[in-house]
Protein backbone atom coordinates (compact mmCIF):
# COMPACT_ATOMS: atom_id res chain seq x y z
CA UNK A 1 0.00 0.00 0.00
CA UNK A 2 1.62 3.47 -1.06
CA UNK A 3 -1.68 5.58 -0.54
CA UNK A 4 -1.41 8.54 1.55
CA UNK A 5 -3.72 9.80 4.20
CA UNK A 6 -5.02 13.13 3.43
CA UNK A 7 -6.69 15.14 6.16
CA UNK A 8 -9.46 17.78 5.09
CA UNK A 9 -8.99 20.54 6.37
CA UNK A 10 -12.64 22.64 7.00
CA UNK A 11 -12.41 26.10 8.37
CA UNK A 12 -13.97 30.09 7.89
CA UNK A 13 -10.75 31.85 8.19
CA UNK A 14 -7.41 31.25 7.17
CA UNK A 15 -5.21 31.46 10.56
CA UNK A 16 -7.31 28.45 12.28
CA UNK A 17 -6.55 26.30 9.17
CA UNK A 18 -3.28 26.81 8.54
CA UNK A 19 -2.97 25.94 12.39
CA UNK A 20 -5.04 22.47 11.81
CA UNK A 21 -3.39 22.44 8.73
CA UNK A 22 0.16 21.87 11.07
CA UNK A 23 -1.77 20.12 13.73
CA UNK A 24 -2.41 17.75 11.23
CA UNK A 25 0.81 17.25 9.50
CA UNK A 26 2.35 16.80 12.89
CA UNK A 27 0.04 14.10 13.92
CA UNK A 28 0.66 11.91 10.48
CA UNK A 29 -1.46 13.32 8.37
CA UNK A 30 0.58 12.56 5.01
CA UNK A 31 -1.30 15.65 3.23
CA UNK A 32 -4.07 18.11 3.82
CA UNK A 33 -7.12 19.20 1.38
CA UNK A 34 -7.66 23.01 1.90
CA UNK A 35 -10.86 23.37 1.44
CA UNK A 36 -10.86 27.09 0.49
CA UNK A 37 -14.92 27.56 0.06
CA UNK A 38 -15.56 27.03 3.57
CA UNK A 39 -13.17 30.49 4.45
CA UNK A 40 -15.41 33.13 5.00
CA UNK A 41 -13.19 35.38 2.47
CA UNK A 42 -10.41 34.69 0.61
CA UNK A 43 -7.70 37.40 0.48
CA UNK A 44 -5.13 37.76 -2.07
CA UNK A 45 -2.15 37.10 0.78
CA UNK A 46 -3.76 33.86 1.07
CA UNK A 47 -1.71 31.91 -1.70
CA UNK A 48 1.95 33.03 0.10
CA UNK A 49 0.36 32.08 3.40
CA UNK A 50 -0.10 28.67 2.27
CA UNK A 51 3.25 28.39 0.36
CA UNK A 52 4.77 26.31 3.10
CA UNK A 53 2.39 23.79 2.42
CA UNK A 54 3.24 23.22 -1.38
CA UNK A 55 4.48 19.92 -1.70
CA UNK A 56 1.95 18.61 0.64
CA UNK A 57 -1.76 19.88 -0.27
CA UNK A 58 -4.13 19.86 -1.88
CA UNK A 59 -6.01 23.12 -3.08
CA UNK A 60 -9.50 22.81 -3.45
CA UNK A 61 -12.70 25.76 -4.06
CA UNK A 62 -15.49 23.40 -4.30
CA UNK A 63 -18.44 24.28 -6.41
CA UNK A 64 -21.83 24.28 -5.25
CA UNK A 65 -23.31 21.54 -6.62
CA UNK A 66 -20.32 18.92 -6.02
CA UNK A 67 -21.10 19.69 -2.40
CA UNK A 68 -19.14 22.76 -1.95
CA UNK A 69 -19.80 26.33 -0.31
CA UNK A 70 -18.27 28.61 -2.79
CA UNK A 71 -20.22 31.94 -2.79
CA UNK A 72 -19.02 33.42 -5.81
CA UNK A 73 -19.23 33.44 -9.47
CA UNK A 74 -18.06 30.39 -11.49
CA UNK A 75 -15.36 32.93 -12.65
CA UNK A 76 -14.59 33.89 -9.70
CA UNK A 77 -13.37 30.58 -8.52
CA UNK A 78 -11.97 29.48 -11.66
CA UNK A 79 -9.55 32.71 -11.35
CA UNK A 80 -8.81 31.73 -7.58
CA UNK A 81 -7.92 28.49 -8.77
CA UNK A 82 -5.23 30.02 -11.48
CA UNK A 83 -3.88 32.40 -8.95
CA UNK A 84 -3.58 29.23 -6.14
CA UNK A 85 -2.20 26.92 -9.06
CA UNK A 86 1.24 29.42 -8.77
CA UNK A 87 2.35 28.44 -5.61
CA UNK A 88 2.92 24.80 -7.17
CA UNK A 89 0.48 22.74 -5.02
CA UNK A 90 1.21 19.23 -5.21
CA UNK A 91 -2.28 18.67 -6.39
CA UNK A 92 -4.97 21.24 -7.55
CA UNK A 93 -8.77 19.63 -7.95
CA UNK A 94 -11.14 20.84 -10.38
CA UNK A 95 -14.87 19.15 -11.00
CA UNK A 96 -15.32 17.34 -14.60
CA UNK A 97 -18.07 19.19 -16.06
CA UNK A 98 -16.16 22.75 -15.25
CA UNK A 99 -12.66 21.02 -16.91
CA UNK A 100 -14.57 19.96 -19.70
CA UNK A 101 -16.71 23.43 -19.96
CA UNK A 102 -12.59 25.27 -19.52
CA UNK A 103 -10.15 23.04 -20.99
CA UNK A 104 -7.74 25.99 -20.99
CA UNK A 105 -8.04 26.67 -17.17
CA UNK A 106 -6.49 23.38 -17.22
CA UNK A 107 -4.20 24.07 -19.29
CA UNK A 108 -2.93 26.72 -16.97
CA UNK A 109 -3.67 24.27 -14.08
CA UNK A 110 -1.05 22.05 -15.47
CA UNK A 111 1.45 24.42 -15.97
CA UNK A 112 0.94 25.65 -12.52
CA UNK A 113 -0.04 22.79 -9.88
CA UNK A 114 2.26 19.30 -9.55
CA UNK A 115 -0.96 17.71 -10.79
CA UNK A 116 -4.62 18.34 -11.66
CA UNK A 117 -7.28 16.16 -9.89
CA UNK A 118 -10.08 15.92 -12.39
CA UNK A 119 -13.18 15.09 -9.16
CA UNK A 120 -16.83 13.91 -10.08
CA UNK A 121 -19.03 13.43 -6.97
CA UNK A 122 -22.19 11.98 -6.89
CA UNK A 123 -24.07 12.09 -3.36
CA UNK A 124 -27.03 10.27 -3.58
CA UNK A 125 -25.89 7.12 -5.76
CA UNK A 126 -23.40 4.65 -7.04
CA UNK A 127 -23.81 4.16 -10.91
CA UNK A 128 -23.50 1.11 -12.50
CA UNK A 129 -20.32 -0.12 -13.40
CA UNK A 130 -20.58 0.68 -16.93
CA UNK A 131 -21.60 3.89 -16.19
CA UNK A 132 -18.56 4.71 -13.52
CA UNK A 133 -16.15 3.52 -16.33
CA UNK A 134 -17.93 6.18 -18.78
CA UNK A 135 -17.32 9.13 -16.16
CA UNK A 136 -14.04 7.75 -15.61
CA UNK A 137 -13.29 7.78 -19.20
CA UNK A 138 -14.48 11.49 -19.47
CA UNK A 139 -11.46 12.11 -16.36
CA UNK A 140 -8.97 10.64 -18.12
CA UNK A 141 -9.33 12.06 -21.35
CA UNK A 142 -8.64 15.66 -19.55
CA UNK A 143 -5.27 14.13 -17.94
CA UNK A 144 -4.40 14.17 -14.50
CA UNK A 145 -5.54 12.08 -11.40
CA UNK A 146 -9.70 11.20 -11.57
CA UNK A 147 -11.55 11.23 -8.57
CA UNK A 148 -14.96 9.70 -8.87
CA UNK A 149 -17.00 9.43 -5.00
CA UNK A 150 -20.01 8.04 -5.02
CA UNK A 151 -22.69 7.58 -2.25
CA UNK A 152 -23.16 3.73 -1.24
CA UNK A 153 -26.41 2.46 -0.72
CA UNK A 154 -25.52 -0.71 -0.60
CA UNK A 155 -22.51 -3.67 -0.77
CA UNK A 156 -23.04 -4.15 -4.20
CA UNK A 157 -22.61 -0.15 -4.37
CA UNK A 158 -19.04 -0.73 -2.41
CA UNK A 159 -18.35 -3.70 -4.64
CA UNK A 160 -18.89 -1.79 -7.81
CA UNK A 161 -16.99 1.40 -6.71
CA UNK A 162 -14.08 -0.71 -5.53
CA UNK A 163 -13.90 -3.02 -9.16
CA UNK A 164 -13.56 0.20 -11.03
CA UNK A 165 -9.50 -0.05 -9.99
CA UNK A 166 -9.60 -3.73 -11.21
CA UNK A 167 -11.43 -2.62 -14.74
CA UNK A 168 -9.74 0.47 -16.03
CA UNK A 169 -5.77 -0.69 -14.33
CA UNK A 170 -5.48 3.39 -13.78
CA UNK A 171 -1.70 3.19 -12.57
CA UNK A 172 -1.93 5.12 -10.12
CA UNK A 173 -4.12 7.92 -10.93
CA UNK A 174 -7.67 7.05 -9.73
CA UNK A 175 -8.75 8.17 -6.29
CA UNK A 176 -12.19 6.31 -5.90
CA UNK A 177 -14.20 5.17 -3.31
CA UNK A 178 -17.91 5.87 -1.66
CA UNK A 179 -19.32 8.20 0.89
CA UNK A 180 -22.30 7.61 3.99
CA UNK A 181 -22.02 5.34 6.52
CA UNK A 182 -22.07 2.06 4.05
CA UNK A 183 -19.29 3.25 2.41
CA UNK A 184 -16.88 3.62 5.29
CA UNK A 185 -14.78 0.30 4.75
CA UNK A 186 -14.37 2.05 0.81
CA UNK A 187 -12.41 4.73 2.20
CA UNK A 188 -10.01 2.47 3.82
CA UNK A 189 -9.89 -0.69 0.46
CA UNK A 190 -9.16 1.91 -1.76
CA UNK A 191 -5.73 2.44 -0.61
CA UNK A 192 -5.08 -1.49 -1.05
CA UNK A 193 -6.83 -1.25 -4.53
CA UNK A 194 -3.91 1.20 -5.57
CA UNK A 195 -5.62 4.66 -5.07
CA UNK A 196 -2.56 7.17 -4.59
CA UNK A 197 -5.03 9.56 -1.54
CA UNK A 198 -7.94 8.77 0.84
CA UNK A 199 -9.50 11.26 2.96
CA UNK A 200 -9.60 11.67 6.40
CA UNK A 201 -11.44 14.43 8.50
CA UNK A 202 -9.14 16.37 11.06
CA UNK A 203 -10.65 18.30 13.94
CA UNK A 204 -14.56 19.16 14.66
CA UNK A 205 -16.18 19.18 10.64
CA UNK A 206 -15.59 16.90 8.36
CA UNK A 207 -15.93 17.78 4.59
CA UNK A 208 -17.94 14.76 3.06
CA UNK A 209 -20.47 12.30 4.89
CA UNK A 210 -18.35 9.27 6.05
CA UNK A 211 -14.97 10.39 6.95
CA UNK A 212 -12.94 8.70 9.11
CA UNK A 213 -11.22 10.40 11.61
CA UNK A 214 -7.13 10.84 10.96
CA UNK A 215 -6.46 8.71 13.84
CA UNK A 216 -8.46 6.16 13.52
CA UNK A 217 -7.61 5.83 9.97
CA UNK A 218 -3.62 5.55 11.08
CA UNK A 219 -5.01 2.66 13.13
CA UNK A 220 -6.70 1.11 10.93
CA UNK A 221 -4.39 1.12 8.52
CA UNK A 222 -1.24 0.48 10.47
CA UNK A 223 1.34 -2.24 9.98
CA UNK A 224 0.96 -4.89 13.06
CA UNK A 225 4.82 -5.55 12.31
């Protein structure tokens, strides 16, 4: 298992999650997920603040309907994206339908960011097999790592998520497992399938139903020898 643990990091202003951005780090976190549309306002000192943190984030300004709290324009966010890409994150996530909508904001995503995660969320369902390879398809076309989370509503929901690895042999660049309380054992099989990032929550909110907490995911995951 090479997988890293990435903690989520869920705050409205910037000094409280750069300090559980540390917190984390220092308790094994491998990486944290910035989740920048939870800050109350984003400032333009905000990208240098977070420098520090370069080659171990990831930079994320989720939209609304992928289950984020972005209150601005679709512009708006796509610029913040370009001006956090600069600082050279280690990865940079963007939803499907806005890469495929602005192929040239990833483009400059690329240029920018270590790597581009290319995310599709879906949180009321698992599709069907077929139909997880088709979205996947649609990721990897763009380039990058694909992130496709479902919601599990069932084993055969866990079963299907967790056979996508096995079907499309992604190398390395599929993170993919399923949210809610069903899907919990996903978060922690996808690591062993060969997805490169799983998420953990860190502190009082998590970002996505299902989380496990960072220590209990260390646990759970940790070598008996």
């Amino acid at each position: 298992m090479n997988g890293k643990l990435c903690a989520a990091i869920v705050s409205s202003n910037p000094e409280s999650m750069i300090q559980s951005a540390r917190e984390a780090l220092s308790l094994g976190a491998d990486l944290v997920e910035f989740r920048l549309d939870h800050l109350d306002k984003i400032n333009g000192s905000l990208p240098s603040m977070l420098r520090e943190f370069s080659d171990k984030c990831i930079i994320t300004i989720r939209e609304k309907n992928q289950g984020g709290a972005f209150k601005g324009s679709e512009q708006e966010r796509l610029a913040l994206l370009r001006s956090f890409s600069l600082i050279h994150p280690l990865y940079i996530d963007i939803e499907l339908d806005a890469a495929e909508q602005n192929p040239e904001v990833v483009r400059e995503l690329s240029k920018g960011a270590q790597n581009v995660i290319v995310s599709y969320h879906d949180f009321s369902s698992t599709p069907d097999l077929d139909m997880l390879i088709s979205i996947y398809n649609r990721q990897s076309a763009i380039g990058g790592i694909s992130k496709l989370i479902t919601t599990a509503k069932s084993a055969q929901d866990n079963i299907n998520i967790l056979s996508l690895y096995k079907k499309v042999k992604p190398n390395g660049k599929l993170i993919s497992f399923a949210m809610g309380d069903l899907g919990v054992l996903t978060r922690i099989l996808c690591l062993y399938a060969g997805s490169p990032v799983s998420y953990v929550s860190f502190g009082k909110r998590a970002s996505a139903p299902g989380q496990i907490p960072l220590e209990v995911m260390k646990n759970l995951i940790a070598d008996p020898q």
